[in-house]
C-alpha atoms as a PDB file:
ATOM      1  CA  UNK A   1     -22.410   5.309 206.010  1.00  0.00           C
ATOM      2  CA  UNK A   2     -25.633   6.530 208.152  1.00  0.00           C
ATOM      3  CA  UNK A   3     -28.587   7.836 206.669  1.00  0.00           C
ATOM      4  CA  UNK A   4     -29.436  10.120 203.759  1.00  0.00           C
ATOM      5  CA  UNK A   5     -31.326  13.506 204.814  1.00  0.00           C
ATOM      6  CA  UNK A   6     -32.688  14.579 202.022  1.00  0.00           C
ATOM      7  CA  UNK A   7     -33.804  18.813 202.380  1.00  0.00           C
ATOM      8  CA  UNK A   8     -35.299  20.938 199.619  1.00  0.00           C
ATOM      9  CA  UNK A   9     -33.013  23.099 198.204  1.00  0.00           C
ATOM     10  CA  UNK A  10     -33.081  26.608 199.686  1.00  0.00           C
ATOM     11  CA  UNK A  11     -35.704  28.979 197.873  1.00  0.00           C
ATOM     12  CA  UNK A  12     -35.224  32.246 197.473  1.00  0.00           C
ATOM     13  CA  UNK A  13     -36.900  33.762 200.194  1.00  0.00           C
ATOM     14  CA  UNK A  14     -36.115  30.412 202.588  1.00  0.00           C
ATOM     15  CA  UNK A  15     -33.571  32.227 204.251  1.00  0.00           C
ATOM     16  CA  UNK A  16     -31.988  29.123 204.590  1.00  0.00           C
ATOM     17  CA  UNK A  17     -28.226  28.548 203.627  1.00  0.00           C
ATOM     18  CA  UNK A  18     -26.410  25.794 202.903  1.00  0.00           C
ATOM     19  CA  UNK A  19     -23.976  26.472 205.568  1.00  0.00           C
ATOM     20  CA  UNK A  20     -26.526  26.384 208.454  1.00  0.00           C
ATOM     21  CA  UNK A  21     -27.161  23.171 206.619  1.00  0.00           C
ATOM     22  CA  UNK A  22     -23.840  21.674 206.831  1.00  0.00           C
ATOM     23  CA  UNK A  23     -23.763  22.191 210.599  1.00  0.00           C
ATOM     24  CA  UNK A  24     -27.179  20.701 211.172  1.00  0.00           C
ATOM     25  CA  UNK A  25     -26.031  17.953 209.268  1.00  0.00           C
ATOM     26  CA  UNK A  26     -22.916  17.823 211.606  1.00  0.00           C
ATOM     27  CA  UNK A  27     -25.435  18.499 214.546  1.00  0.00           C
ATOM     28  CA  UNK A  28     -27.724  15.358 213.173  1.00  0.00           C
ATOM     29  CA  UNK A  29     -24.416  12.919 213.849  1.00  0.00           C
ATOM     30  CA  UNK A  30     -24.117   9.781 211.334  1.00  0.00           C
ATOM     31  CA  UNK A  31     -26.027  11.160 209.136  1.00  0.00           C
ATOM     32  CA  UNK A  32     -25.738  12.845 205.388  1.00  0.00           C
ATOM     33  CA  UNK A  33     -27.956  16.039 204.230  1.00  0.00           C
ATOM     34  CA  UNK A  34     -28.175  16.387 200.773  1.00  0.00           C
ATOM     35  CA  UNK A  35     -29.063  19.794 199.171  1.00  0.00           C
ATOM     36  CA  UNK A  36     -30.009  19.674 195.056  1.00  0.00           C
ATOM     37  CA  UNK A  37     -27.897  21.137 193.079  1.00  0.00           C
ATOM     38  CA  UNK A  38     -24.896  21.980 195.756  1.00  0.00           C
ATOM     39  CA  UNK A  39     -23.286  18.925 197.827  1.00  0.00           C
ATOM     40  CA  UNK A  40     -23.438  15.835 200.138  1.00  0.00           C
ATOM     41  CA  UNK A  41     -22.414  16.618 203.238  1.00  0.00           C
ATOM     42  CA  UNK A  42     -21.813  12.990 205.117  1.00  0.00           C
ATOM     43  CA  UNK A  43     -19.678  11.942 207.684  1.00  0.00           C
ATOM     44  CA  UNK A  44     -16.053  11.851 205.997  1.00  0.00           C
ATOM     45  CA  UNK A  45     -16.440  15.292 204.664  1.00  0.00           C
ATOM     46  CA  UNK A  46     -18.019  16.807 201.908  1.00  0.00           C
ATOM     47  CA  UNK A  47     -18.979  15.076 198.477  1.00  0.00           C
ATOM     48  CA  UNK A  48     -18.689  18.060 196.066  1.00  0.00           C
ATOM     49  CA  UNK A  49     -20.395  17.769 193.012  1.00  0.00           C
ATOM     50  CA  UNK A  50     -18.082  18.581 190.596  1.00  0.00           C
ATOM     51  CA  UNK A  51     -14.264  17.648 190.385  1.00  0.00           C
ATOM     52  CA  UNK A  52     -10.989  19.552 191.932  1.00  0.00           C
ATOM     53  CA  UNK A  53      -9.463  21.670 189.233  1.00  0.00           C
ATOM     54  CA  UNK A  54      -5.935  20.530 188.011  1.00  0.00           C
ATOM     55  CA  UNK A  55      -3.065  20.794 190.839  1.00  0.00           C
ATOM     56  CA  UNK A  56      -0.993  23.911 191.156  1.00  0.00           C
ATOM     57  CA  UNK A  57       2.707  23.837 189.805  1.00  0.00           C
ATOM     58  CA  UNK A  58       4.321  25.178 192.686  1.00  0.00           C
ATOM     59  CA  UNK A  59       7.810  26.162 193.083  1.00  0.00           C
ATOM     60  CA  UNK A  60       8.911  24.949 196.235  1.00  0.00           C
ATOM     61  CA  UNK A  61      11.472  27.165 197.693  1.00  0.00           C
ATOM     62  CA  UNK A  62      14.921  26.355 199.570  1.00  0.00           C
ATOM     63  CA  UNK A  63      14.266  24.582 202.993  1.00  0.00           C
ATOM     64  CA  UNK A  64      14.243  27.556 205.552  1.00  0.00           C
ATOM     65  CA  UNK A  65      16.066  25.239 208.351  1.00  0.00           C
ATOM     66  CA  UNK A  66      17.038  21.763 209.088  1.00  0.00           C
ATOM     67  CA  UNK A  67      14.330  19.614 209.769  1.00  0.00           C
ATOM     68  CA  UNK A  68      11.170  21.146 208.216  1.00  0.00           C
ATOM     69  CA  UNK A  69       8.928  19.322 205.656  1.00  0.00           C
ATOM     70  CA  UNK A  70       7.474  20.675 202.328  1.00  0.00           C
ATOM     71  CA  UNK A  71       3.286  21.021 202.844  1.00  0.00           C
ATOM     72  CA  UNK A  72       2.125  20.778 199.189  1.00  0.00           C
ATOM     73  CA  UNK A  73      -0.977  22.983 197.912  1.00  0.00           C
ATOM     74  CA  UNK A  74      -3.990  21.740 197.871  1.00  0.00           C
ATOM     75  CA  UNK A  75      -7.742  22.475 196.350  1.00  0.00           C
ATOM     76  CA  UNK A  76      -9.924  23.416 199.414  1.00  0.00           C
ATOM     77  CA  UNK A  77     -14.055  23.757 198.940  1.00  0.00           C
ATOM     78  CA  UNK A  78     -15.357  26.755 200.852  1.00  0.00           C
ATOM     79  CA  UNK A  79     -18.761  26.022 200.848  1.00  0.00           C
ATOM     80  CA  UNK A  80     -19.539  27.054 197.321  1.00  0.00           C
ATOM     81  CA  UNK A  81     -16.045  27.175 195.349  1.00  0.00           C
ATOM     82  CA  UNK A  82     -13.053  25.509 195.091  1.00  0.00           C
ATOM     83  CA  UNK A  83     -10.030  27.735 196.301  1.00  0.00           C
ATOM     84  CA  UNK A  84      -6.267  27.249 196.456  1.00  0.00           C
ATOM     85  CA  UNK A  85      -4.318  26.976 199.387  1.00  0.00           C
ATOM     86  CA  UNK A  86      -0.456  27.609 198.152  1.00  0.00           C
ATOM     87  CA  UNK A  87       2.354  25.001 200.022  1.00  0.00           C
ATOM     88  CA  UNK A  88       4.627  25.968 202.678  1.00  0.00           C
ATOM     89  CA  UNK A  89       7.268  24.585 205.202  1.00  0.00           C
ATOM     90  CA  UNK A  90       6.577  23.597 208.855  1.00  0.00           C
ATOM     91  CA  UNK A  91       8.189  21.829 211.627  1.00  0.00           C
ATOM     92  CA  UNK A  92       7.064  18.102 211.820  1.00  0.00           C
ATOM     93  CA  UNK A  93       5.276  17.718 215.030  1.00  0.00           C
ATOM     94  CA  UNK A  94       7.911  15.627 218.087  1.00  0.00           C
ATOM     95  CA  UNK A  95       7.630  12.087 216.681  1.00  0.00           C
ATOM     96  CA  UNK A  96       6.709  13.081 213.020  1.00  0.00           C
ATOM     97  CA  UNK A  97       9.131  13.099 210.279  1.00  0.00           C
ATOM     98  CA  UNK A  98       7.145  13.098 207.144  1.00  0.00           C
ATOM     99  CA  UNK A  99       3.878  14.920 205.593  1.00  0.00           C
ATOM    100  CA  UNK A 100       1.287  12.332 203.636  1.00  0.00           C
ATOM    101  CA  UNK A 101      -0.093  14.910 201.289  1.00  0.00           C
ATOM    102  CA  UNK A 102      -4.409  14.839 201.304  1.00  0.00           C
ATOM    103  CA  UNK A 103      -6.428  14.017 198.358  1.00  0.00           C
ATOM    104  CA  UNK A 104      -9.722  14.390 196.604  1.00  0.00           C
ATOM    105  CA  UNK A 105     -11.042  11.127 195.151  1.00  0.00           C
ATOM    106  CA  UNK A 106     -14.190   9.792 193.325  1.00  0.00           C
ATOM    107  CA  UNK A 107     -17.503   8.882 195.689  1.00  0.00           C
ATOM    108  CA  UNK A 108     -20.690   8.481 194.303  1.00  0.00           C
ATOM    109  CA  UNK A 109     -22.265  11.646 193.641  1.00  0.00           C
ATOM    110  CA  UNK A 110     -19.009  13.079 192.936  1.00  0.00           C
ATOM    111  CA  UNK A 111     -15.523  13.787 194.640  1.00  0.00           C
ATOM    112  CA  UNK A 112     -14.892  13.804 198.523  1.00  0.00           C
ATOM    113  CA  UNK A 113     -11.807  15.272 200.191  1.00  0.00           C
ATOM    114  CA  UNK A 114      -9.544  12.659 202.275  1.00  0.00           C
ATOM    115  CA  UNK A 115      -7.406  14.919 204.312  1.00  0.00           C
ATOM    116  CA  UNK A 116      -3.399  14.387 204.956  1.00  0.00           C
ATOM    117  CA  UNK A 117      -1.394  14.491 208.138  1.00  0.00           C
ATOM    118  CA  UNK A 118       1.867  13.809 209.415  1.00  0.00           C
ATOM    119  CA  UNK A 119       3.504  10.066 209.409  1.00  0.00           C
ATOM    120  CA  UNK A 120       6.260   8.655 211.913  1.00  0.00           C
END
């Protein structure tokens, strides 16, 4: 991983947020900016300080049509919460027959989201 850019957290009259943060820090390239208190923001995503809550039990419906592929929820961070994103079916891209489901996993300093795609 690059280098740690370490920024006072934003005061309350800084006018700074941490979402101009997280693009300077995407601006910066190779490099992570940490904000106390709130996240890492490095260059596989965002380390989030505090664990995904527990999955969704989602009913998954009858296939709409041949061919498409069951998208499973998933826990998304918008910046400053965790929010759920409910499943749903879509047509596997031509060449693509099967969804790998994402996944948020341990990193130091807390969990980081490894995102899914579609598989041949």
């Amino acid at each position: 991983m690059g280098r740690v850019l370490r920024l006072p957290g934003p005061g309350p009259r800084s006018g700074v947020s941490v979402g101009w943060l997280a693009l300077s820090a995407a601006l910066l390239g190779g490099c992570a900016v940490y904000v106390p208190g709130q996240r890492v923001v490095t260059e596989g995503g965002v380390v989030v300080g505090s664990a995904p809550p527990p999955m969704v039990q989602e009913t998954v419906t009858v296939q709409p049509s041949i061919g498409m592929v069951w998208i499973p929820g998933l826990w998304f961070w918008d910046g400053g919460n965790y929010r759920w994103r409910g499943g749903h079916w879509a047509h596997p891209p031509a060449g693509y027959s099967r969804w790998a489901p994402g996944a948020w996993h341990a990193a130091p300093g807390g969990h980081v989201w490894h995102a899914g795609g579609w598989r041949r």
